[in-house]
PDB file of N, CA and C in Angstrom:
ATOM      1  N   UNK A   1    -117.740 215.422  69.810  1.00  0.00           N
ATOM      2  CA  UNK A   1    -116.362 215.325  70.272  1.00  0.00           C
ATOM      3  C   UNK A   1    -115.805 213.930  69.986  1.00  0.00           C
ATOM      4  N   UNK A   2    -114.887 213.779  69.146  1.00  0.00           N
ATOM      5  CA  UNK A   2    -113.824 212.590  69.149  1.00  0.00           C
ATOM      6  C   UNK A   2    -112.975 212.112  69.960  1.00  0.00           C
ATOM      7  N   UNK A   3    -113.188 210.854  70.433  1.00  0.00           N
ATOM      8  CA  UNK A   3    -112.298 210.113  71.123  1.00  0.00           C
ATOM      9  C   UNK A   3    -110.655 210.040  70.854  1.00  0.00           C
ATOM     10  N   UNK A   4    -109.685 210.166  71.348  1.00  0.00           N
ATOM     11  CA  UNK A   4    -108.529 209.918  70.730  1.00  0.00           C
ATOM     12  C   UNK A   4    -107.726 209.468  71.701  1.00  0.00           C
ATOM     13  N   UNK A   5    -106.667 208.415  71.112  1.00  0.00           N
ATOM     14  CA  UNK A   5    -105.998 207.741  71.670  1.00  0.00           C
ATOM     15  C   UNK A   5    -104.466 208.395  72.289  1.00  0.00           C
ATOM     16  N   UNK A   6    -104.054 207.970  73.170  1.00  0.00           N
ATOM     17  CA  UNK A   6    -102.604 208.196  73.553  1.00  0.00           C
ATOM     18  C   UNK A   6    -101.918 207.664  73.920  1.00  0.00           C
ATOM     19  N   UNK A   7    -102.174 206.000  73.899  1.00  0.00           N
ATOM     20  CA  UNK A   7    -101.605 204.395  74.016  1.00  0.00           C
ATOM     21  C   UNK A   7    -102.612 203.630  73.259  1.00  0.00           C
ATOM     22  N   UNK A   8    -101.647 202.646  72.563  1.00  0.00           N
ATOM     23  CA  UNK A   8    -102.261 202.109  71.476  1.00  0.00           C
ATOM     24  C   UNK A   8    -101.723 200.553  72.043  1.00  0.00           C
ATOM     25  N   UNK A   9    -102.102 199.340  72.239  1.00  0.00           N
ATOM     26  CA  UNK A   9    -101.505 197.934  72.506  1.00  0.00           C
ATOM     27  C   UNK A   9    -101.973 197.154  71.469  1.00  0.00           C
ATOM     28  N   UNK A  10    -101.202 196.533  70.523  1.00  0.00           N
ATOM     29  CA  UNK A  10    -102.202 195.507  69.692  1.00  0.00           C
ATOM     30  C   UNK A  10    -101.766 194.487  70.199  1.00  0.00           C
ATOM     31  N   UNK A  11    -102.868 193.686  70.230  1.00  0.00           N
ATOM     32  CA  UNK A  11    -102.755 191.991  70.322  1.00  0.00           C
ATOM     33  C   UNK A  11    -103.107 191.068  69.372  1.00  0.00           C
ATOM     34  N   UNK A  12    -103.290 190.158  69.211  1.00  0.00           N
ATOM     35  CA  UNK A  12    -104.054 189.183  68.089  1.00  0.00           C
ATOM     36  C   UNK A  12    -105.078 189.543  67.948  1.00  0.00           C
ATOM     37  N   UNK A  13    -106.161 189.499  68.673  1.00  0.00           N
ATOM     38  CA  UNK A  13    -107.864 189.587  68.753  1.00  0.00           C
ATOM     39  C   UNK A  13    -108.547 190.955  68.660  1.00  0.00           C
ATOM     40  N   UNK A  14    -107.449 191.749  69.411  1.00  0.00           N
ATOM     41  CA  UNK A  14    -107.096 193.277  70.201  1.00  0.00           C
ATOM     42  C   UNK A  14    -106.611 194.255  69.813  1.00  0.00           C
ATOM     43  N   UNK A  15    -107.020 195.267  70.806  1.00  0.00           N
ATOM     44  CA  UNK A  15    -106.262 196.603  70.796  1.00  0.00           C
ATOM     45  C   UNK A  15    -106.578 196.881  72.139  1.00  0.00           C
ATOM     46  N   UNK A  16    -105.641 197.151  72.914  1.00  0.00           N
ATOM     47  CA  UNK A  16    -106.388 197.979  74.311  1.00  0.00           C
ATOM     48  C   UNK A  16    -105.740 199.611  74.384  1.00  0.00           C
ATOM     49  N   UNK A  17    -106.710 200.448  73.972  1.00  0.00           N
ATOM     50  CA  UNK A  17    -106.661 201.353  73.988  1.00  0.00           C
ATOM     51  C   UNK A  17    -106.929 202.229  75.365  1.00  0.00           C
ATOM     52  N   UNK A  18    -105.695 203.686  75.133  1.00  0.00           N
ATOM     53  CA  UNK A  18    -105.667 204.306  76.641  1.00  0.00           C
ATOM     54  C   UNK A  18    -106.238 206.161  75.737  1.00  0.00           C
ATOM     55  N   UNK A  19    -107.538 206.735  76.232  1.00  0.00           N
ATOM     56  CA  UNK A  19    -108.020 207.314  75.896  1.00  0.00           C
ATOM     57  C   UNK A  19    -107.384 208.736  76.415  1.00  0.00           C
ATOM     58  N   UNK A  20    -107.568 209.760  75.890  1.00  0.00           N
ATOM     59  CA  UNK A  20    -107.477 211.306  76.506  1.00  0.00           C
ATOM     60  C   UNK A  20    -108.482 211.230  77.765  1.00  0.00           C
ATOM     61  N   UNK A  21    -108.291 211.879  78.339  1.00  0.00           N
ATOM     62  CA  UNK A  21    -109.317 212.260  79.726  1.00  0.00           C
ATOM     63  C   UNK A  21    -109.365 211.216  80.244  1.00  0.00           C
ATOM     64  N   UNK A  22    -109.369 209.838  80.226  1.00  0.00           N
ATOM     65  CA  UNK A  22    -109.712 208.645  80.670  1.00  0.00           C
ATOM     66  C   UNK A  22    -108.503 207.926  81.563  1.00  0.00           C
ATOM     67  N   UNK A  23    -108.885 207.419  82.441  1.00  0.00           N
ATOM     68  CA  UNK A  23    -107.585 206.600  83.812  1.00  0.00           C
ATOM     69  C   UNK A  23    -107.892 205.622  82.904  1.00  0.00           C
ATOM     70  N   UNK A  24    -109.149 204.143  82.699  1.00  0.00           N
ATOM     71  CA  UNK A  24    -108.704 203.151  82.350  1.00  0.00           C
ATOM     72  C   UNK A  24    -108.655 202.970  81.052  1.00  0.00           C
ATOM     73  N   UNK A  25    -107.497 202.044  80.516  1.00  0.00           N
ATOM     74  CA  UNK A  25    -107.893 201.510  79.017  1.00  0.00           C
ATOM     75  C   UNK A  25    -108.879 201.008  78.535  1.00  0.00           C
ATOM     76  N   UNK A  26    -109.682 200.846  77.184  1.00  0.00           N
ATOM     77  CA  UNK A  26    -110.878 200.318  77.256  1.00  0.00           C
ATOM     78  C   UNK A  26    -109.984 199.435  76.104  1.00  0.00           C
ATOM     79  N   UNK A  27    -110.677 197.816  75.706  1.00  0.00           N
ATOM     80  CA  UNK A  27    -110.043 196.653  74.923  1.00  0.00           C
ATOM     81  C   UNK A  27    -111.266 197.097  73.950  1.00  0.00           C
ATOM     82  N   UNK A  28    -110.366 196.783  72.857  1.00  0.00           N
ATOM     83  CA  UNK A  28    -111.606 196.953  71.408  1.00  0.00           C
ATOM     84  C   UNK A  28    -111.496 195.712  70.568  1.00  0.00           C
ATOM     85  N   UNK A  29    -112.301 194.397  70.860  1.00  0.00           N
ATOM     86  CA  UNK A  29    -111.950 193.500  70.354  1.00  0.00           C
ATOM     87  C   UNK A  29    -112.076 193.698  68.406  1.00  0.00           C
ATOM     88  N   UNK A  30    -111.214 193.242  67.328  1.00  0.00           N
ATOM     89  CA  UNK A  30    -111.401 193.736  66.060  1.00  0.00           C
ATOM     90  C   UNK A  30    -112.484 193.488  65.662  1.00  0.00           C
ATOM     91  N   UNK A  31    -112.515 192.580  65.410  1.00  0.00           N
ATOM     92  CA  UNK A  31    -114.546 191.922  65.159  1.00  0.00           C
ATOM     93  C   UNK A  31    -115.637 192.716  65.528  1.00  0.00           C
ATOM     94  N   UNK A  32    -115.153 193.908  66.552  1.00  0.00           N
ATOM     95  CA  UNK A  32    -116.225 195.246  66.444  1.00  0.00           C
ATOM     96  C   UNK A  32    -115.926 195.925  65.682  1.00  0.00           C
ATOM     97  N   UNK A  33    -114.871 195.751  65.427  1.00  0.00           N
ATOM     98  CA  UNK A  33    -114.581 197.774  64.212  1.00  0.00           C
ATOM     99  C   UNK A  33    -115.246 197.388  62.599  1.00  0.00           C
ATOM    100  N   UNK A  34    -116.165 198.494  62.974  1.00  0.00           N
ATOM    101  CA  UNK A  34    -117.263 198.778  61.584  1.00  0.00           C
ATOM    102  C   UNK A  34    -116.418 198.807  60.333  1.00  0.00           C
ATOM    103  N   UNK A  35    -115.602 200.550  60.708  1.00  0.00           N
ATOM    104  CA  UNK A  35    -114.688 200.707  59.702  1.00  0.00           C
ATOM    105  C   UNK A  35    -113.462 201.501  60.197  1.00  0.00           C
ATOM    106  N   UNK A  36    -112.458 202.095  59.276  1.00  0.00           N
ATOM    107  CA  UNK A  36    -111.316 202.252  59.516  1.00  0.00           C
ATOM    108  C   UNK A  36    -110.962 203.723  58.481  1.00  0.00           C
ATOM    109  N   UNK A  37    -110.947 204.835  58.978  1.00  0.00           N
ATOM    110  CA  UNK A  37    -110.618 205.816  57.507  1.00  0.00           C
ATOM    111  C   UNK A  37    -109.641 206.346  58.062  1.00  0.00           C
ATOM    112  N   UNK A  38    -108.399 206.768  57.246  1.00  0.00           N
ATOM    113  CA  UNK A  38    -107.381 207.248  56.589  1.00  0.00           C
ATOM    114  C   UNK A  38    -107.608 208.519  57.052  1.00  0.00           C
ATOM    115  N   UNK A  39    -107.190 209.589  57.328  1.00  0.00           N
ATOM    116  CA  UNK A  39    -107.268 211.195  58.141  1.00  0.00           C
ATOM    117  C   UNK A  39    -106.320 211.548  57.646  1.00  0.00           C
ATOM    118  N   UNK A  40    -106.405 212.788  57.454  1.00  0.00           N
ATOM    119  CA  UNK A  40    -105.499 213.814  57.758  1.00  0.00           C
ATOM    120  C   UNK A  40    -105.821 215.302  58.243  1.00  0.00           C
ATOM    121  N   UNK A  41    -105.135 215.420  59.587  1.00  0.00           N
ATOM    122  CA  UNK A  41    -105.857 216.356  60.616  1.00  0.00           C
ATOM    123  C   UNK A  41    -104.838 218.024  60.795  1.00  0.00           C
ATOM    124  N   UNK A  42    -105.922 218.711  61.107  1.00  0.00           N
ATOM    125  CA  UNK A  42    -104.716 219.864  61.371  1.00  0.00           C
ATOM    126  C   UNK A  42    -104.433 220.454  62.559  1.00  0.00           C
ATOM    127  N   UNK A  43    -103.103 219.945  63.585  1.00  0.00           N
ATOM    128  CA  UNK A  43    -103.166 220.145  64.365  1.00  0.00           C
ATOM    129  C   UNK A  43    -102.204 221.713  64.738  1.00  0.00           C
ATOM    130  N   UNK A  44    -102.992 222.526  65.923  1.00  0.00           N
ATOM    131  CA  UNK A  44    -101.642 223.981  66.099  1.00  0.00           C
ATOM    132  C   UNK A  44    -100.373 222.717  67.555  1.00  0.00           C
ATOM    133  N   UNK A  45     -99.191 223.295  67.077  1.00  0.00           N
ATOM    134  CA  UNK A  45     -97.781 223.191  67.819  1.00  0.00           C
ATOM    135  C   UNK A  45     -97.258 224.103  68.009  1.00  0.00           C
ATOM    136  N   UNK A  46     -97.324 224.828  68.649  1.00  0.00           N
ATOM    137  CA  UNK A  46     -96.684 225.623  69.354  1.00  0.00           C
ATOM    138  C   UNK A  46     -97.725 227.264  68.608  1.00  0.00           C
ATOM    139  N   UNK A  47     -96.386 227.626  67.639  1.00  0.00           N
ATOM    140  CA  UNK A  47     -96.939 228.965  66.964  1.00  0.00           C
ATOM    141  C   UNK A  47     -97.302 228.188  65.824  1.00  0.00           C
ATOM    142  N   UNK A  48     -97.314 227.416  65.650  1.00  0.00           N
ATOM    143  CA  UNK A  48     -98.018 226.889  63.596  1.00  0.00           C
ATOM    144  C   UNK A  48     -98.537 225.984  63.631  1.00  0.00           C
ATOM    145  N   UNK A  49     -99.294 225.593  62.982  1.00  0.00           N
ATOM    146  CA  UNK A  49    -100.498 224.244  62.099  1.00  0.00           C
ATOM    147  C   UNK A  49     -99.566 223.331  61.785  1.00  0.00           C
ATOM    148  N   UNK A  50     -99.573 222.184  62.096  1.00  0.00           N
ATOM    149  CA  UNK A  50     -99.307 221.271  61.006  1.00  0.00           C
ATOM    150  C   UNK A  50     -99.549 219.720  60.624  1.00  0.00           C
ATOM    151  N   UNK A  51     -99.563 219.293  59.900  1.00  0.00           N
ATOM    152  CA  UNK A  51    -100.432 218.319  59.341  1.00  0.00           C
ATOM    153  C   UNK A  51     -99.993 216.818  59.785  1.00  0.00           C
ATOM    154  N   UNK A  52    -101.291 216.100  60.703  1.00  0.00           N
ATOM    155  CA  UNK A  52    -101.018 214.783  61.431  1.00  0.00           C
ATOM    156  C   UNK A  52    -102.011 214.178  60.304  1.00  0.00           C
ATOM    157  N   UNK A  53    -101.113 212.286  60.512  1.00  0.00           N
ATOM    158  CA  UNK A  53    -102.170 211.316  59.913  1.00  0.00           C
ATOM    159  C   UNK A  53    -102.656 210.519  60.700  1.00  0.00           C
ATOM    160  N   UNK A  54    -103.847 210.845  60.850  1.00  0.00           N
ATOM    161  CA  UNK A  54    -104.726 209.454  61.411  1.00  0.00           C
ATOM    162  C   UNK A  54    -105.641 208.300  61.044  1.00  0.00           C
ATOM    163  N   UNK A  55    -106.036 207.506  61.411  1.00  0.00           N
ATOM    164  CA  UNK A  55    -106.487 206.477  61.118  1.00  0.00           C
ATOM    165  C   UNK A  55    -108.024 206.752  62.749  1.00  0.00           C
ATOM    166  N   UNK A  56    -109.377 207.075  61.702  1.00  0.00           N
ATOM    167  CA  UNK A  56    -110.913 206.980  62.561  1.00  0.00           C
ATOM    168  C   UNK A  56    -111.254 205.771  62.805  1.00  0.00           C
ATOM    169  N   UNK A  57    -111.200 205.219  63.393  1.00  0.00           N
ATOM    170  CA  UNK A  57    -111.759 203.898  64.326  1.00  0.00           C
ATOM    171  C   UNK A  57    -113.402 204.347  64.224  1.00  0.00           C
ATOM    172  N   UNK A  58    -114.652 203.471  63.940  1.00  0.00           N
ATOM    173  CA  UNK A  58    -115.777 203.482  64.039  1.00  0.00           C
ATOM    174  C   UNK A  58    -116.244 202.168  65.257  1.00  0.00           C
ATOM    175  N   UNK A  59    -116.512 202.010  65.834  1.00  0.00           N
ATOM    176  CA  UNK A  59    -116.524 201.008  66.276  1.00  0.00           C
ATOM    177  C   UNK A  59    -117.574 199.953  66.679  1.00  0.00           C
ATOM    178  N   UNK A  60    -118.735 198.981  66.142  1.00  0.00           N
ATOM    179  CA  UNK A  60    -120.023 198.992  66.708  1.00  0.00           C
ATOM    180  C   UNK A  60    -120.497 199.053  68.399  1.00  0.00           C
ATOM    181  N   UNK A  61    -121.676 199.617  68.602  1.00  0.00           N
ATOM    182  CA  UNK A  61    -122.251 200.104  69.708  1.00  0.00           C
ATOM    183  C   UNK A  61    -121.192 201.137  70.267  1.00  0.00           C
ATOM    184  N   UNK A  62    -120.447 201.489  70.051  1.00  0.00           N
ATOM    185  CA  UNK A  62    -120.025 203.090  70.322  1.00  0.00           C
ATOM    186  C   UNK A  62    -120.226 203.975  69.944  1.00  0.00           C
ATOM    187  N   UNK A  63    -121.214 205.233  70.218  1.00  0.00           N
ATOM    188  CA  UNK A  63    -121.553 206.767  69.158  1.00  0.00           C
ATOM    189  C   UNK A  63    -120.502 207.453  68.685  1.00  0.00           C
ATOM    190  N   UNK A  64    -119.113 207.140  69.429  1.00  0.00           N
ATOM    191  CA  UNK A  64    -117.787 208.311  68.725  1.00  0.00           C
ATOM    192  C   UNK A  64    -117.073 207.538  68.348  1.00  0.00           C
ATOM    193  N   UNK A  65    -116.215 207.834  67.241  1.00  0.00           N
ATOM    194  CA  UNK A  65    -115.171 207.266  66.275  1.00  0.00           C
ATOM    195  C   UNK A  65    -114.054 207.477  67.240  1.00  0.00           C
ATOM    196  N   UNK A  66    -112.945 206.290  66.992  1.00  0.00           N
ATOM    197  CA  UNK A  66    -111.483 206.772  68.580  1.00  0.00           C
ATOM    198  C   UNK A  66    -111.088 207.267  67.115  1.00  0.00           C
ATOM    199  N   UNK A  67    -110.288 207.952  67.097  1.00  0.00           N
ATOM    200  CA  UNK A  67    -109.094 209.088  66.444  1.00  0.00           C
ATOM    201  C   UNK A  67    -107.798 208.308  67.026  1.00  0.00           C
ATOM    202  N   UNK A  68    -106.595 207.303  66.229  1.00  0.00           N
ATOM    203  CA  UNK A  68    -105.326 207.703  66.481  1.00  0.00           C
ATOM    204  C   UNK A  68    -104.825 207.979  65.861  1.00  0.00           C
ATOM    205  N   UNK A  69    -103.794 208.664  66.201  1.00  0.00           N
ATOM    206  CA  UNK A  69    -103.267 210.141  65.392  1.00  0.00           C
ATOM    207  C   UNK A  69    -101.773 210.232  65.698  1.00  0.00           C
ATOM    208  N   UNK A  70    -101.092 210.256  64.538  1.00  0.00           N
ATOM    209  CA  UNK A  70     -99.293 210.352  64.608  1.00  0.00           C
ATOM    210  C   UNK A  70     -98.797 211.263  65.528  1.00  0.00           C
ATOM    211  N   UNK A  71     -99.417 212.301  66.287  1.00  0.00           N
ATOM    212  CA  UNK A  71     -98.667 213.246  67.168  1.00  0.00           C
ATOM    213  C   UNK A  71     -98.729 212.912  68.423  1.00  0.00           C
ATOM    214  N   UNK A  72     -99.981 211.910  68.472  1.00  0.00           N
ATOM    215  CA  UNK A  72     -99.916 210.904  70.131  1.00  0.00           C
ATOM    216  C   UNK A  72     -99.035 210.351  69.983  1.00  0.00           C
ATOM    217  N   UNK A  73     -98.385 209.320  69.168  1.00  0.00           N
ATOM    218  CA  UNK A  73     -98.249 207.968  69.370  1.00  0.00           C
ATOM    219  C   UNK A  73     -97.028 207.896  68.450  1.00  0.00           C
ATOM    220  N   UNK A  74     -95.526 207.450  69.025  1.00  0.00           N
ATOM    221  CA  UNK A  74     -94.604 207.299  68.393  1.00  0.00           C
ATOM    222  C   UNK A  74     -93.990 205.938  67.650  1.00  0.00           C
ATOM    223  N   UNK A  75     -95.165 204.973  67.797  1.00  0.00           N
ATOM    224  CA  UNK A  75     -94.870 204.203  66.371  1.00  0.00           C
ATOM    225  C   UNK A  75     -96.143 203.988  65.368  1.00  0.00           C
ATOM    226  N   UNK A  76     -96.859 205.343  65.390  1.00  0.00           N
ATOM    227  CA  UNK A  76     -97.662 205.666  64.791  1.00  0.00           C
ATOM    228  C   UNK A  76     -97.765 204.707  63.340  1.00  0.00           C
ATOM    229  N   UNK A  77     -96.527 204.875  62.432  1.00  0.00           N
ATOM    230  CA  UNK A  77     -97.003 203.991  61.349  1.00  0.00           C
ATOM    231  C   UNK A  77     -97.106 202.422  61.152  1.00  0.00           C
ATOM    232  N   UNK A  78     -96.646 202.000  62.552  1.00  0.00           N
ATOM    233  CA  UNK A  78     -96.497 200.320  62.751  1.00  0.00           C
ATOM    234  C   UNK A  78     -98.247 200.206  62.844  1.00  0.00           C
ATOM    235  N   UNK A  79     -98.701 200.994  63.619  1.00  0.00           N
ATOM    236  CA  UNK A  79     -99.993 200.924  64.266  1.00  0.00           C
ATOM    237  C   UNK A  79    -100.698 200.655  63.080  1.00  0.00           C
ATOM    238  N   UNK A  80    -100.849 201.765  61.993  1.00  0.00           N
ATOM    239  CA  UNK A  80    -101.574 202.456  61.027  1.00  0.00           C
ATOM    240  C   UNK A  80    -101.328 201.302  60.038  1.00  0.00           C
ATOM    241  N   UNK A  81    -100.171 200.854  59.540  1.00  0.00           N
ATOM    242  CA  UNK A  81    -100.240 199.388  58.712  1.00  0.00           C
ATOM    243  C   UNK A  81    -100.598 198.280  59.543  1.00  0.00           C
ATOM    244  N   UNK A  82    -100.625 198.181  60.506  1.00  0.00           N
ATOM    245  CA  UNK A  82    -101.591 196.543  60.767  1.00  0.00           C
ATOM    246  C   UNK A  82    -102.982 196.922  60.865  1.00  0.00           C
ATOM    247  N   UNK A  83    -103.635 198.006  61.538  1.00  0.00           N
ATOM    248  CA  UNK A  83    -105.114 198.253  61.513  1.00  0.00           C
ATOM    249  C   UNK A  83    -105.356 198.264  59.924  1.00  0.00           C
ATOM    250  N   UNK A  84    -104.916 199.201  58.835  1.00  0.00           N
ATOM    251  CA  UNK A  84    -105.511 199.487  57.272  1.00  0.00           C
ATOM    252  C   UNK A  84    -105.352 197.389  56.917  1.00  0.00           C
ATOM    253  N   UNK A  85    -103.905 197.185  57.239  1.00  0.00           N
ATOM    254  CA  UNK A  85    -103.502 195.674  56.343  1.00  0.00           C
ATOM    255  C   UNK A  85    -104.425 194.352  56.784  1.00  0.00           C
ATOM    256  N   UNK A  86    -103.629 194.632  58.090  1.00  0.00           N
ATOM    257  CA  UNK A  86    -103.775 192.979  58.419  1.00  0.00           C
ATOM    258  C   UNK A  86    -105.124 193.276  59.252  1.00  0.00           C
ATOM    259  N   UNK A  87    -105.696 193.757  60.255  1.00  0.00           N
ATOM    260  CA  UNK A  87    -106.786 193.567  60.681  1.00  0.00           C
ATOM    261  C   UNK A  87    -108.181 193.703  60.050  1.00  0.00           C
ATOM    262  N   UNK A  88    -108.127 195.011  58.603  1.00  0.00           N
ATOM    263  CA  UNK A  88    -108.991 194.958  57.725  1.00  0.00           C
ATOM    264  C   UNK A  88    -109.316 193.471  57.328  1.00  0.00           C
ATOM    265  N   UNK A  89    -108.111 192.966  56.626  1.00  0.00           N
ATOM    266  CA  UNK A  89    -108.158 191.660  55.368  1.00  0.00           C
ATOM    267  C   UNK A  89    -108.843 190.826  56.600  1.00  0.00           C
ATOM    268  N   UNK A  90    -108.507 190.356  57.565  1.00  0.00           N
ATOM    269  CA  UNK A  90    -108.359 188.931  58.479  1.00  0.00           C
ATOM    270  C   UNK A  90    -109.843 189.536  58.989  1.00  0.00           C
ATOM    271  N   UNK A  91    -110.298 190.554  59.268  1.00  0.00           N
ATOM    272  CA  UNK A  91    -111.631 190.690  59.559  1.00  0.00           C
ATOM    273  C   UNK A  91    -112.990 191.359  59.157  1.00  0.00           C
ATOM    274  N   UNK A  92    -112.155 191.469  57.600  1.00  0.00           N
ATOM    275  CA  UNK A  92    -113.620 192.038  56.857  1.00  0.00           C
ATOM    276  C   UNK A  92    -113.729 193.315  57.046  1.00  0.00           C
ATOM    277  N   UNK A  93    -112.770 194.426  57.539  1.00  0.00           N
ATOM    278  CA  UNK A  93    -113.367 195.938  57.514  1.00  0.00           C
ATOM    279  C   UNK A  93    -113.058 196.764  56.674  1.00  0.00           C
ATOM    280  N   UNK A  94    -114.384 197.599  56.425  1.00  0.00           N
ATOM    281  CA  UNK A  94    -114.158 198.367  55.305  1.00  0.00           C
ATOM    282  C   UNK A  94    -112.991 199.337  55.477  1.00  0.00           C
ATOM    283  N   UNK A  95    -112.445 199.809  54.731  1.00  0.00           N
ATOM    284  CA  UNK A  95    -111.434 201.165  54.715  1.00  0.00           C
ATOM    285  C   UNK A  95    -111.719 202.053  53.766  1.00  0.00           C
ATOM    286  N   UNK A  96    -111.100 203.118  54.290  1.00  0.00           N
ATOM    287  CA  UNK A  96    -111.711 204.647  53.492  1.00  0.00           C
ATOM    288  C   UNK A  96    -110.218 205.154  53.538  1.00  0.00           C
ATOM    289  N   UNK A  97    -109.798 205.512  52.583  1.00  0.00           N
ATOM    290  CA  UNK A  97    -108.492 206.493  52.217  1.00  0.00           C
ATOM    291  C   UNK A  97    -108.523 207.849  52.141  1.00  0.00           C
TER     292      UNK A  97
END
């Protein structure tokens, strides 16, 4: 089962993420994230399928990847270009497209 987000906060160092099922946020300092891949998921809305982009968070010493995903989160692509851009380059993580 995948973790997925439904509040996203970036900070400089940070992200404090607010999980499904979960009351508290957990902080994911960047300097843990392994890697970072590019998604595209198929979610049902109502009566039909249709196609979200996410970005898999790996994270070290965590067993599940967080999932955030454009149908949580309404500035989904602000999020998705600083995690792929700026937090990759400034901290060394791999990315997967």
């Amino acid at each position: 089962m995948m973790l997925r987000a439904v509040d996203v906060n970036l900070d400089a160092t940070e992200m404090v993420l607010t999980l499904e099922k979960e009351q508290s946020p957990r902080t994911i300092e960047y300097i843990k994230i392994d890697r970072l891949e590019k998604i595209t998921e198929q979610v049902k809305k109502l009566f039909r399928t249709v196609e979200v982009q996410g970005v898999k968070v790996s994270v070290k010493g965590m067993d599940e990847p967080i999932v955030i995903s454009s149908d949580k989160l309404g500035d989904y692509q602000r999020i998705e270009d600083y995690l792929l851009h700026t937090v990759a380059e400034k901290y060394d993580v791999a990315v997967e497209q």
